[in-house]
ModelCIF file with pLDDT and N, C-alpha, C, O atoms, coordinates in Angstrom:
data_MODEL
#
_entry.id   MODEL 
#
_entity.id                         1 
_entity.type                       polymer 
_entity.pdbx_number_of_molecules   1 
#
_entity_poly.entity_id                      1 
_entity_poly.type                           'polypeptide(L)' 
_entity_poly.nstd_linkage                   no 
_entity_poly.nstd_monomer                   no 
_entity_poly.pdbx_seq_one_letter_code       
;(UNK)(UNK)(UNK)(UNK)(UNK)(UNK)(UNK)(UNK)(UNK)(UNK)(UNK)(UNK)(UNK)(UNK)(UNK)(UNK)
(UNK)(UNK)(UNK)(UNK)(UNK)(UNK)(UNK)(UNK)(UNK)(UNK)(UNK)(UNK)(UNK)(UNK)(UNK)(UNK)
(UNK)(UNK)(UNK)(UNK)(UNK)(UNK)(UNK)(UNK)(UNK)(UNK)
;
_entity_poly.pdbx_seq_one_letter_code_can   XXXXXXXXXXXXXXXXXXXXXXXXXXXXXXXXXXXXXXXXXX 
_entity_poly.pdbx_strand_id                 A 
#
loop_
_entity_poly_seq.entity_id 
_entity_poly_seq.num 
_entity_poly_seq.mon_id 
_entity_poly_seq.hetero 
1 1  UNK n 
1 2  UNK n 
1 3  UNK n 
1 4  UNK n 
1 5  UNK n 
1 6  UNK n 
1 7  UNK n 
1 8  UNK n 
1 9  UNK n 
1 10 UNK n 
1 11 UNK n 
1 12 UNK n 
1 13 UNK n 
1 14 UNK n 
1 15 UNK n 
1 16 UNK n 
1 17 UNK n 
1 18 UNK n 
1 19 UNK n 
1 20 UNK n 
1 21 UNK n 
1 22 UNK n 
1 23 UNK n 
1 24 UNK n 
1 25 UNK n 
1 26 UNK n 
1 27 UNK n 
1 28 UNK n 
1 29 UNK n 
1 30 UNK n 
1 31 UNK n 
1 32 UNK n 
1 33 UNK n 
1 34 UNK n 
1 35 UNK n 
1 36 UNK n 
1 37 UNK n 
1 38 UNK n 
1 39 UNK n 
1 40 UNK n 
1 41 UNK n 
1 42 UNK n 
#
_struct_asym.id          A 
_struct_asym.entity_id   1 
#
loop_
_ma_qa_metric.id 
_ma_qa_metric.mode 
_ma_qa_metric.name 
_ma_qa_metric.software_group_id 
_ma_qa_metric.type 
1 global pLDDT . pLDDT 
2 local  pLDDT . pLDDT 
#
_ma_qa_metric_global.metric_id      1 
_ma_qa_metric_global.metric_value   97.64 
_ma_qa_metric_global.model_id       1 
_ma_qa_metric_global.ordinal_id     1 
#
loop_
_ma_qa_metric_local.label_asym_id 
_ma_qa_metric_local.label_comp_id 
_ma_qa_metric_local.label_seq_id 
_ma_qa_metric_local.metric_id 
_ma_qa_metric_local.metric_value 
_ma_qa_metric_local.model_id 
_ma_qa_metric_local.ordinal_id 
A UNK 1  2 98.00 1 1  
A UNK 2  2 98.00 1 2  
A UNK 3  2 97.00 1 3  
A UNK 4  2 97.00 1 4  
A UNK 5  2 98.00 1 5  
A UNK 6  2 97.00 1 6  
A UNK 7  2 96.00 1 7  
A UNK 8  2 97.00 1 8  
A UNK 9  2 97.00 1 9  
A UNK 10 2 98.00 1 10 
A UNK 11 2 98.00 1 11 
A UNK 12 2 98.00 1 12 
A UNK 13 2 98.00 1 13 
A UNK 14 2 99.00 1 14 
A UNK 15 2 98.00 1 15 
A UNK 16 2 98.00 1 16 
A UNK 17 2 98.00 1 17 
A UNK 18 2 97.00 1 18 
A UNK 19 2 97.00 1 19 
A UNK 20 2 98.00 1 20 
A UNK 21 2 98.00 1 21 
A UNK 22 2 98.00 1 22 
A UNK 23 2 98.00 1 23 
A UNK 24 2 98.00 1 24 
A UNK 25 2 98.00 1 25 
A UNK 26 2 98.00 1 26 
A UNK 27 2 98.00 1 27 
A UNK 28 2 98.00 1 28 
A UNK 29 2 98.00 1 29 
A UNK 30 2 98.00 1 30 
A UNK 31 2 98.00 1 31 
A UNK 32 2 98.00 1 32 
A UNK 33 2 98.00 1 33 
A UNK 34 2 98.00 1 34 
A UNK 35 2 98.00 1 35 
A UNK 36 2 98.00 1 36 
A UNK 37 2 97.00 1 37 
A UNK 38 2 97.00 1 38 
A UNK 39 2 96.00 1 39 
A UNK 40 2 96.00 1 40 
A UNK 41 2 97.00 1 41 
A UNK 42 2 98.00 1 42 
#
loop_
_atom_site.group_PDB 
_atom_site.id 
_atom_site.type_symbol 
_atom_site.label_atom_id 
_atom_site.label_alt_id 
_atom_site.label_comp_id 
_atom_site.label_asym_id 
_atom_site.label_entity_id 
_atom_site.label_seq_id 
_atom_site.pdbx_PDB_ins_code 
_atom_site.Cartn_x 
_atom_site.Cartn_y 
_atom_site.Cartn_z 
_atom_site.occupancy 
_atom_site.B_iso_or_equiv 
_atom_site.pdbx_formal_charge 
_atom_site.auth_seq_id 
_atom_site.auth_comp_id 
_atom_site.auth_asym_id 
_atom_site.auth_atom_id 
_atom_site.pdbx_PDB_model_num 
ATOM 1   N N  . UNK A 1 1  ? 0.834  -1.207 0.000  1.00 98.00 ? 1  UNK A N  1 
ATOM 2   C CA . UNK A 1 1  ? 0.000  0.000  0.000  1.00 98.00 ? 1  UNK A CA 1 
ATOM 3   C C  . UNK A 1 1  ? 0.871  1.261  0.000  1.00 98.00 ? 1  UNK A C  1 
ATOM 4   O O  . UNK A 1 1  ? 0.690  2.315  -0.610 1.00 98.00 ? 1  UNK A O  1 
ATOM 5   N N  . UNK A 1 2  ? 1.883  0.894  0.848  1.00 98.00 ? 2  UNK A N  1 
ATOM 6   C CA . UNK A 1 2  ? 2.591  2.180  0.794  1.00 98.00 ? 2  UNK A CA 1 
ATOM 7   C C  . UNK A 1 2  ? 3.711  2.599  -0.414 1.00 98.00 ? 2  UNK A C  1 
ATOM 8   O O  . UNK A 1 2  ? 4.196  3.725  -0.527 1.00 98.00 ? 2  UNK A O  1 
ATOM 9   N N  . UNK A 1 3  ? 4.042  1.319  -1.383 1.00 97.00 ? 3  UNK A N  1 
ATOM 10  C CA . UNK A 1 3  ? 4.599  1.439  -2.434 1.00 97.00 ? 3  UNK A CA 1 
ATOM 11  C C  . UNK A 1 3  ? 3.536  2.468  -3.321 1.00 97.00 ? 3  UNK A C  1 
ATOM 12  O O  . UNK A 1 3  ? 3.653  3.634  -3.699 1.00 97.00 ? 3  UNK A O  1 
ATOM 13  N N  . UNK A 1 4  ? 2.716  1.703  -3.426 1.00 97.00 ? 4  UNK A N  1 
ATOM 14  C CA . UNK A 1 4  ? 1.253  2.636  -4.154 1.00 97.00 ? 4  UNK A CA 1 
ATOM 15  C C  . UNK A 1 4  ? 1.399  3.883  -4.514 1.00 97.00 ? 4  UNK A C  1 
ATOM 16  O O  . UNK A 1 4  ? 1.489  4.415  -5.620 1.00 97.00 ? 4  UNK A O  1 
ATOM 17  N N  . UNK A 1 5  ? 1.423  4.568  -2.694 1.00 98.00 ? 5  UNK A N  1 
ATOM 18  C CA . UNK A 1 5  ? 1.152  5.546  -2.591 1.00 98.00 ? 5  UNK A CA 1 
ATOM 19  C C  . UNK A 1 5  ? 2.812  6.637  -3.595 1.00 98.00 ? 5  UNK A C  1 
ATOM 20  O O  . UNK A 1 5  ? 2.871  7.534  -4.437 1.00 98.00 ? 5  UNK A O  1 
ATOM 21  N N  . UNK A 1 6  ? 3.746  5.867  -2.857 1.00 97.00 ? 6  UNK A N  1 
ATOM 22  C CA . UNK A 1 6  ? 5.175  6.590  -3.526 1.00 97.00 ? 6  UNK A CA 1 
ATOM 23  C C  . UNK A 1 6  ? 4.662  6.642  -5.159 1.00 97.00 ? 6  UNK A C  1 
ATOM 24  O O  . UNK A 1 6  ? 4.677  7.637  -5.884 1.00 97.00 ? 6  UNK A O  1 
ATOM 25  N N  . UNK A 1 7  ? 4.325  5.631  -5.418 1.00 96.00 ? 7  UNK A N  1 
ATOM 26  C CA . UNK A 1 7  ? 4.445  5.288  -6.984 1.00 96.00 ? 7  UNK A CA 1 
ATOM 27  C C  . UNK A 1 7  ? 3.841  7.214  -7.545 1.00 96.00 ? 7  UNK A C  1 
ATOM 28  O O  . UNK A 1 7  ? 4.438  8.006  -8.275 1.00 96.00 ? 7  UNK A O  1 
ATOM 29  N N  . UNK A 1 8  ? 2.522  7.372  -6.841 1.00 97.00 ? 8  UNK A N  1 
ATOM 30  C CA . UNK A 1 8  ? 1.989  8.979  -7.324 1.00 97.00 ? 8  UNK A CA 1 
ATOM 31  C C  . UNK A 1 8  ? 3.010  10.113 -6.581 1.00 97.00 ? 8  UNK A C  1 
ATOM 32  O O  . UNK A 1 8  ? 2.499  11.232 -6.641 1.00 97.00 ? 8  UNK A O  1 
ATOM 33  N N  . UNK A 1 9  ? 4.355  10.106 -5.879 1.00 97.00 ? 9  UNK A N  1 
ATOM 34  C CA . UNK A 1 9  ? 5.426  11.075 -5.997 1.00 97.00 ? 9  UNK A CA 1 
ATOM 35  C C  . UNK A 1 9  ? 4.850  11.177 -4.359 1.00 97.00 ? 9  UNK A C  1 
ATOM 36  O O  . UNK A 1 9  ? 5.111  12.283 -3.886 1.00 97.00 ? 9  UNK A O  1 
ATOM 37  N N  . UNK A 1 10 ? 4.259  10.428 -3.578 1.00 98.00 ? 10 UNK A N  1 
ATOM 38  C CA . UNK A 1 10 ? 4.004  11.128 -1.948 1.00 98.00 ? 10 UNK A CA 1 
ATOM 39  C C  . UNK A 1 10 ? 5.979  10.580 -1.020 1.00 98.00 ? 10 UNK A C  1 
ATOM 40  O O  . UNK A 1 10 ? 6.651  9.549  -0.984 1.00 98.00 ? 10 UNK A O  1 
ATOM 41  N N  . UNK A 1 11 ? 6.081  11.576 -0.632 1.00 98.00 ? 11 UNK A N  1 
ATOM 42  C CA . UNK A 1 11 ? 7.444  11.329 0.252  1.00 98.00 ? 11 UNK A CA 1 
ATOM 43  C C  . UNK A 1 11 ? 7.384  11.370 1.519  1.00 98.00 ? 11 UNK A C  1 
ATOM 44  O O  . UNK A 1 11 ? 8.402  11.289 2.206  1.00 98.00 ? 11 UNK A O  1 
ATOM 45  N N  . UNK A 1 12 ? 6.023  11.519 2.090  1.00 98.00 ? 12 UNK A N  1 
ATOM 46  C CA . UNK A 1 12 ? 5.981  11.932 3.427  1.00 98.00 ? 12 UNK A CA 1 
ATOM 47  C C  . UNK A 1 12 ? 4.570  11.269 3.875  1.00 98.00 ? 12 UNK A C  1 
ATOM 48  O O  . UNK A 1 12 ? 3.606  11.919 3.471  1.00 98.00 ? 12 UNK A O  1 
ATOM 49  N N  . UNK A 1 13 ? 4.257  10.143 4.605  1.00 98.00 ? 13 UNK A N  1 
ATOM 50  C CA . UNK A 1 13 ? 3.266  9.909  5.166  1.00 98.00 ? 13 UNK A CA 1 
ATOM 51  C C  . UNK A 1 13 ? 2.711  9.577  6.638  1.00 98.00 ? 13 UNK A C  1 
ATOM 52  O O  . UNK A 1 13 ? 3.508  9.278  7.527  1.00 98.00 ? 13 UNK A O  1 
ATOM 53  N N  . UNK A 1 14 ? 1.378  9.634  6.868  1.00 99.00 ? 14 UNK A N  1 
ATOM 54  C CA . UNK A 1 14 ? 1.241  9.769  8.040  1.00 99.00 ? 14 UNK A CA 1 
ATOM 55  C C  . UNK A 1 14 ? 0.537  8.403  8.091  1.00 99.00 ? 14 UNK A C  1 
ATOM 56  O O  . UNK A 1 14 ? -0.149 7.911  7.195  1.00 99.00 ? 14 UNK A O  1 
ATOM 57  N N  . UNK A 1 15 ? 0.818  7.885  9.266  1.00 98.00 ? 15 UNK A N  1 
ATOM 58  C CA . UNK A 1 15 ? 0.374  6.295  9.676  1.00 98.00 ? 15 UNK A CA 1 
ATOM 59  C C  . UNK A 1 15 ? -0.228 6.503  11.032 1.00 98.00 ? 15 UNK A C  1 
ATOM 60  O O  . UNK A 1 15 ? 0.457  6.931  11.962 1.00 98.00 ? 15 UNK A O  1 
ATOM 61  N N  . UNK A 1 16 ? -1.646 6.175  11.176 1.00 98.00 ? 16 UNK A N  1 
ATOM 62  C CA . UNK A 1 16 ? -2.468 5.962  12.666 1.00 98.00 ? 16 UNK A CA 1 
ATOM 63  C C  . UNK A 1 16 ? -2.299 4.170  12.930 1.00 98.00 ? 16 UNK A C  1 
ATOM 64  O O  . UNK A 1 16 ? -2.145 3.181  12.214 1.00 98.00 ? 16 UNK A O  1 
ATOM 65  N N  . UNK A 1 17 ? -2.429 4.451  14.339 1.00 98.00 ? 17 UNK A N  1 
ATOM 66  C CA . UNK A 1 17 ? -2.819 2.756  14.811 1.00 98.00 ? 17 UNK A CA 1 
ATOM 67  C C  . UNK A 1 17 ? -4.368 2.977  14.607 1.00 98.00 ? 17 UNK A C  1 
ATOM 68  O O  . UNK A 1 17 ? -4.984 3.540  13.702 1.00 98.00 ? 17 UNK A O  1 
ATOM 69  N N  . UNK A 1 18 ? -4.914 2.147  16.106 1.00 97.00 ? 18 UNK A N  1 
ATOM 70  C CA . UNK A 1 18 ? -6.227 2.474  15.949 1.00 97.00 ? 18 UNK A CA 1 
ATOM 71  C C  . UNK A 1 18 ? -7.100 1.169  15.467 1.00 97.00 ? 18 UNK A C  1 
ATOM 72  O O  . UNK A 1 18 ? -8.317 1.056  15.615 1.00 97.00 ? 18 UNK A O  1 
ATOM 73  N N  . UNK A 1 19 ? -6.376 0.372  14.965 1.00 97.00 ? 19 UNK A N  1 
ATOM 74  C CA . UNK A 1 19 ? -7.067 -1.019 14.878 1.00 97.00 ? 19 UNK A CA 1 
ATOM 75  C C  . UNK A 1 19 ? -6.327 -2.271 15.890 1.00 97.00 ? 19 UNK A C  1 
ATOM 76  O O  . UNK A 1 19 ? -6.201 -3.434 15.509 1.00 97.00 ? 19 UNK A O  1 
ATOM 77  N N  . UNK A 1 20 ? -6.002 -1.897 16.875 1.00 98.00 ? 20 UNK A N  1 
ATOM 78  C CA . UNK A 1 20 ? -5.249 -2.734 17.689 1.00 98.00 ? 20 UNK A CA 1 
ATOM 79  C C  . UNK A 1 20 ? -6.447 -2.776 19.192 1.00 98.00 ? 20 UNK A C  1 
ATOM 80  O O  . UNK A 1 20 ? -6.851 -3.837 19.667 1.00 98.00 ? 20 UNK A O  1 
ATOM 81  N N  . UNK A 1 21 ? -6.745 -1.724 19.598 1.00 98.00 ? 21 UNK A N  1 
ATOM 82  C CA . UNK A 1 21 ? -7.375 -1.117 20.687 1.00 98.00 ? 21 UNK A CA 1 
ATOM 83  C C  . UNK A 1 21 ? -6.842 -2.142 22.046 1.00 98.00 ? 21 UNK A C  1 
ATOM 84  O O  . UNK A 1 21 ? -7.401 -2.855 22.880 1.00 98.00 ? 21 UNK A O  1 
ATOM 85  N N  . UNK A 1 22 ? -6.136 -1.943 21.880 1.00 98.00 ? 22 UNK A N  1 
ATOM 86  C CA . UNK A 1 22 ? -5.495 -2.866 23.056 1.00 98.00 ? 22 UNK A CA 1 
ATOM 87  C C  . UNK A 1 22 ? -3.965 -2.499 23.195 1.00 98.00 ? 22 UNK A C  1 
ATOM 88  O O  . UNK A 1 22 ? -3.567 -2.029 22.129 1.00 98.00 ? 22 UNK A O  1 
ATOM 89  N N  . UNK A 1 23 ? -2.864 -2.565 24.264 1.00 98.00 ? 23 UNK A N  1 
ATOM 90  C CA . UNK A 1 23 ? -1.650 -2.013 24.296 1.00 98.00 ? 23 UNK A CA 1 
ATOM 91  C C  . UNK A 1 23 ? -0.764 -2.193 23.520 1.00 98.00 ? 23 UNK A C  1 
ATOM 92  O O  . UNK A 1 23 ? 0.063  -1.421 23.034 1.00 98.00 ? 23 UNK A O  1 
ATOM 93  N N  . UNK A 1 24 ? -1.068 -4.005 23.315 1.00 98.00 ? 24 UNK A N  1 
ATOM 94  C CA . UNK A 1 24 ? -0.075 -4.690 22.845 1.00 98.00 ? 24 UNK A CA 1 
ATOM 95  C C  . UNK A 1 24 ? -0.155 -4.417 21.050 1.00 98.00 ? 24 UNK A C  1 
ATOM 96  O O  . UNK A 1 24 ? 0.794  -4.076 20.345 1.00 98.00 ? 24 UNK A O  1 
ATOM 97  N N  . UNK A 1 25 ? -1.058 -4.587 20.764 1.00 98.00 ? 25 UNK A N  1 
ATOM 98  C CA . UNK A 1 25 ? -2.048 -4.672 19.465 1.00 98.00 ? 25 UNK A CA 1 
ATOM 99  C C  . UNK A 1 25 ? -1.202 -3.236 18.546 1.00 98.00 ? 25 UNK A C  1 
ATOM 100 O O  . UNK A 1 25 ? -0.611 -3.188 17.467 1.00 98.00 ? 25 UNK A O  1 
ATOM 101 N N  . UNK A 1 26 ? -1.557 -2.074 19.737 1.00 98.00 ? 26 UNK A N  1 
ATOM 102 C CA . UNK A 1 26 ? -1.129 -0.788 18.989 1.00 98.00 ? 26 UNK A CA 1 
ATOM 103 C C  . UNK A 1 26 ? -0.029 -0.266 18.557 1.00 98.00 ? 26 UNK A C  1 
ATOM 104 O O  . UNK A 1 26 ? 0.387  0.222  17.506 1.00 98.00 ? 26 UNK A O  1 
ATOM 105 N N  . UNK A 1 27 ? 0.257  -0.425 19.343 1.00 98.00 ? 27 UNK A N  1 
ATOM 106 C CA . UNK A 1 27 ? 2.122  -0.742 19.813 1.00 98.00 ? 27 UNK A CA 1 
ATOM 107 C C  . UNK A 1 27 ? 2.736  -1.225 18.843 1.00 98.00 ? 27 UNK A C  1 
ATOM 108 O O  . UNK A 1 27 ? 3.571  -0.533 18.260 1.00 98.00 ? 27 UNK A O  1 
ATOM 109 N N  . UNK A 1 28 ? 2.367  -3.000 18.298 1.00 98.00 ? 28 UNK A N  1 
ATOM 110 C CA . UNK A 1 28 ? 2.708  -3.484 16.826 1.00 98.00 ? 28 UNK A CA 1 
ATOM 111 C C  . UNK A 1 28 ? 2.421  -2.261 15.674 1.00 98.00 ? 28 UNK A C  1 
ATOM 112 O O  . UNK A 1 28 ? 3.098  -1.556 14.926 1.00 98.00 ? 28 UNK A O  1 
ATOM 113 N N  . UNK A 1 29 ? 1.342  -2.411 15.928 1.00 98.00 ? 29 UNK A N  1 
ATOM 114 C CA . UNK A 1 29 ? 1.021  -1.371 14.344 1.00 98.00 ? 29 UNK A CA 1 
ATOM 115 C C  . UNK A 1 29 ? 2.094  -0.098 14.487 1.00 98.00 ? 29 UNK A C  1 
ATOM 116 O O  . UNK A 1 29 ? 2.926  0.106  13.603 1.00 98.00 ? 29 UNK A O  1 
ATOM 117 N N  . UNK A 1 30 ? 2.004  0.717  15.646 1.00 98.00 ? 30 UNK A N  1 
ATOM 118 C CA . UNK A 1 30 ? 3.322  1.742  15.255 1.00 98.00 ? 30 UNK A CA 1 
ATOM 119 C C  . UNK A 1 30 ? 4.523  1.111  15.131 1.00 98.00 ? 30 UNK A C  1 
ATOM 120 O O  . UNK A 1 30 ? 5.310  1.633  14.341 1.00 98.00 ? 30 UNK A O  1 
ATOM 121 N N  . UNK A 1 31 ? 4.860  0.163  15.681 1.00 98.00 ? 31 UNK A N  1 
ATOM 122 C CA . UNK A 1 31 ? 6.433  -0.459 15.427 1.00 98.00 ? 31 UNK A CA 1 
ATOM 123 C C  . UNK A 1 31 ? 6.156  -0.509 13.899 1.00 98.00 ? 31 UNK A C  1 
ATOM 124 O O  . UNK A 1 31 ? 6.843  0.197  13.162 1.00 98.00 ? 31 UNK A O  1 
ATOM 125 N N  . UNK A 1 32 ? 5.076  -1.396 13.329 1.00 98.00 ? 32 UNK A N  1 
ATOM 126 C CA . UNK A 1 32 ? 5.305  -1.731 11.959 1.00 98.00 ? 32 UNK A CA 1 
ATOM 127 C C  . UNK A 1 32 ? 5.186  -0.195 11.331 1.00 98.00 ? 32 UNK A C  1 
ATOM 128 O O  . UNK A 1 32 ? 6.297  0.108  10.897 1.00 98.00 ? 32 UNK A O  1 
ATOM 129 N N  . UNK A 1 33 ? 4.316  0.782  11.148 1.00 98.00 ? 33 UNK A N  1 
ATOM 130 C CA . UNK A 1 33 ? 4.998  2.283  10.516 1.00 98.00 ? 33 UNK A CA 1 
ATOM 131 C C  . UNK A 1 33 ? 6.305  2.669  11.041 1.00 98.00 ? 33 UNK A C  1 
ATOM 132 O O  . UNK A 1 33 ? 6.869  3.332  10.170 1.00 98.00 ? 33 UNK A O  1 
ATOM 133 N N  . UNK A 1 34 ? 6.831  2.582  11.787 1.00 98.00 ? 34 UNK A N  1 
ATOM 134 C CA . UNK A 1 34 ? 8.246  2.884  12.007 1.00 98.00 ? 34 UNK A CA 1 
ATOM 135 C C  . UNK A 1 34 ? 9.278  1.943  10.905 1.00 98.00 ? 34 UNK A C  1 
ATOM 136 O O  . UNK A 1 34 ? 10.051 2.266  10.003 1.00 98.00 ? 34 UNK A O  1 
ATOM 137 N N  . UNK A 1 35 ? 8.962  0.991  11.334 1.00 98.00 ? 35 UNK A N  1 
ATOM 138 C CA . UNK A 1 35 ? 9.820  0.029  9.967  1.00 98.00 ? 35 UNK A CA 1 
ATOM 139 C C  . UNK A 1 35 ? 9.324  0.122  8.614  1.00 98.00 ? 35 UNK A C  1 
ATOM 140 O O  . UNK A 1 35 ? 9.802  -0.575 7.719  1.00 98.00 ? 35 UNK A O  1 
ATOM 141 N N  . UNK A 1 36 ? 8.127  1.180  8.363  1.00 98.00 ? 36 UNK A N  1 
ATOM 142 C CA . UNK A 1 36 ? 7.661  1.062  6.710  1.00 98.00 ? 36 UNK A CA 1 
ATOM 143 C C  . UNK A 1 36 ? 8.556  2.380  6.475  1.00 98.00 ? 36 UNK A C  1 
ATOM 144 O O  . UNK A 1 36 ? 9.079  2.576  5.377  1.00 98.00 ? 36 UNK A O  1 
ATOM 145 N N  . UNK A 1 37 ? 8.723  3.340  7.628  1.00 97.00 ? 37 UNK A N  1 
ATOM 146 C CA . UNK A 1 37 ? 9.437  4.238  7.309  1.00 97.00 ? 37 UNK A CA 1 
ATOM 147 C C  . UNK A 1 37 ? 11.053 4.052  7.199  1.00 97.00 ? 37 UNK A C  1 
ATOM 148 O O  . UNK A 1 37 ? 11.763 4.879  6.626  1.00 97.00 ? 37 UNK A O  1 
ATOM 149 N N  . UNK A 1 38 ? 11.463 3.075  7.706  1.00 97.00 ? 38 UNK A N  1 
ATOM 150 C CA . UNK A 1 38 ? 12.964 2.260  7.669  1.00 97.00 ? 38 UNK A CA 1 
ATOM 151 C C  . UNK A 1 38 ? 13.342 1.931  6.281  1.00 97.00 ? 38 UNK A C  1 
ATOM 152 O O  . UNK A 1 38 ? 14.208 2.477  5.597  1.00 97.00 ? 38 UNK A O  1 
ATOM 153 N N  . UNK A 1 39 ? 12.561 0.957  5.972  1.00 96.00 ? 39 UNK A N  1 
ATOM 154 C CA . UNK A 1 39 ? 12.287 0.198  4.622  1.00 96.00 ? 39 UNK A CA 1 
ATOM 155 C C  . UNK A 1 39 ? 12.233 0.926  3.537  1.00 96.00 ? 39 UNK A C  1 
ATOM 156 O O  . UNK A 1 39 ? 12.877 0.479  2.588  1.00 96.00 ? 39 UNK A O  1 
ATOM 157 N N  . UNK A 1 40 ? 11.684 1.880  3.382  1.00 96.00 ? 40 UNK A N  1 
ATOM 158 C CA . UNK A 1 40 ? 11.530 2.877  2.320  1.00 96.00 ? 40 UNK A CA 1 
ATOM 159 C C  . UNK A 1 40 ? 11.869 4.506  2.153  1.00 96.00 ? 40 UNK A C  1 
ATOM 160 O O  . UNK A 1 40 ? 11.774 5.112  3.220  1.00 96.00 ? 40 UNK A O  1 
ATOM 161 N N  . UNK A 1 41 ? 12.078 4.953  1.518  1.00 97.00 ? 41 UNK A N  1 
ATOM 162 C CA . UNK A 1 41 ? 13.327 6.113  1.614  1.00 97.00 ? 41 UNK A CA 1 
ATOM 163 C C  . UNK A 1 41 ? 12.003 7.026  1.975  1.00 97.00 ? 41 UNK A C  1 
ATOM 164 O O  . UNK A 1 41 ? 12.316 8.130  1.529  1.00 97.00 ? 41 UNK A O  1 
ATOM 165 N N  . UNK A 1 42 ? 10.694 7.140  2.548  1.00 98.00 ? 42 UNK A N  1 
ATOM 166 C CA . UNK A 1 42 ? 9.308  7.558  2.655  1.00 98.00 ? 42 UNK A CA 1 
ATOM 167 C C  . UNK A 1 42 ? 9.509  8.095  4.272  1.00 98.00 ? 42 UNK A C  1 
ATOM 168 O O  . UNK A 1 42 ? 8.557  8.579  4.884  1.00 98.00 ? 42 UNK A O  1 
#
């Protein structure tokens, strides 16, 4: 999804949790935007 988005020239995105609703749950989801931001020059 987030290739996608680069593909139309975006360099800067914003990532919510919010589908975790629980500590542990949310927590993953920002770790995983932290590593989409690792992964990709984004």
């Amino acid at each position: 999804r987030l290739r996608r988005l680069m593909a139309d020239g975006v360099t800067t995105v914003e990532i919510k949790s919010g589908y975790g609703l629980n500590t542990d749950v949310e927590c993953r989801m920002l770790r995983v935007a932290r590593r989409l931001g690792e992964a990709t020059p984004v």
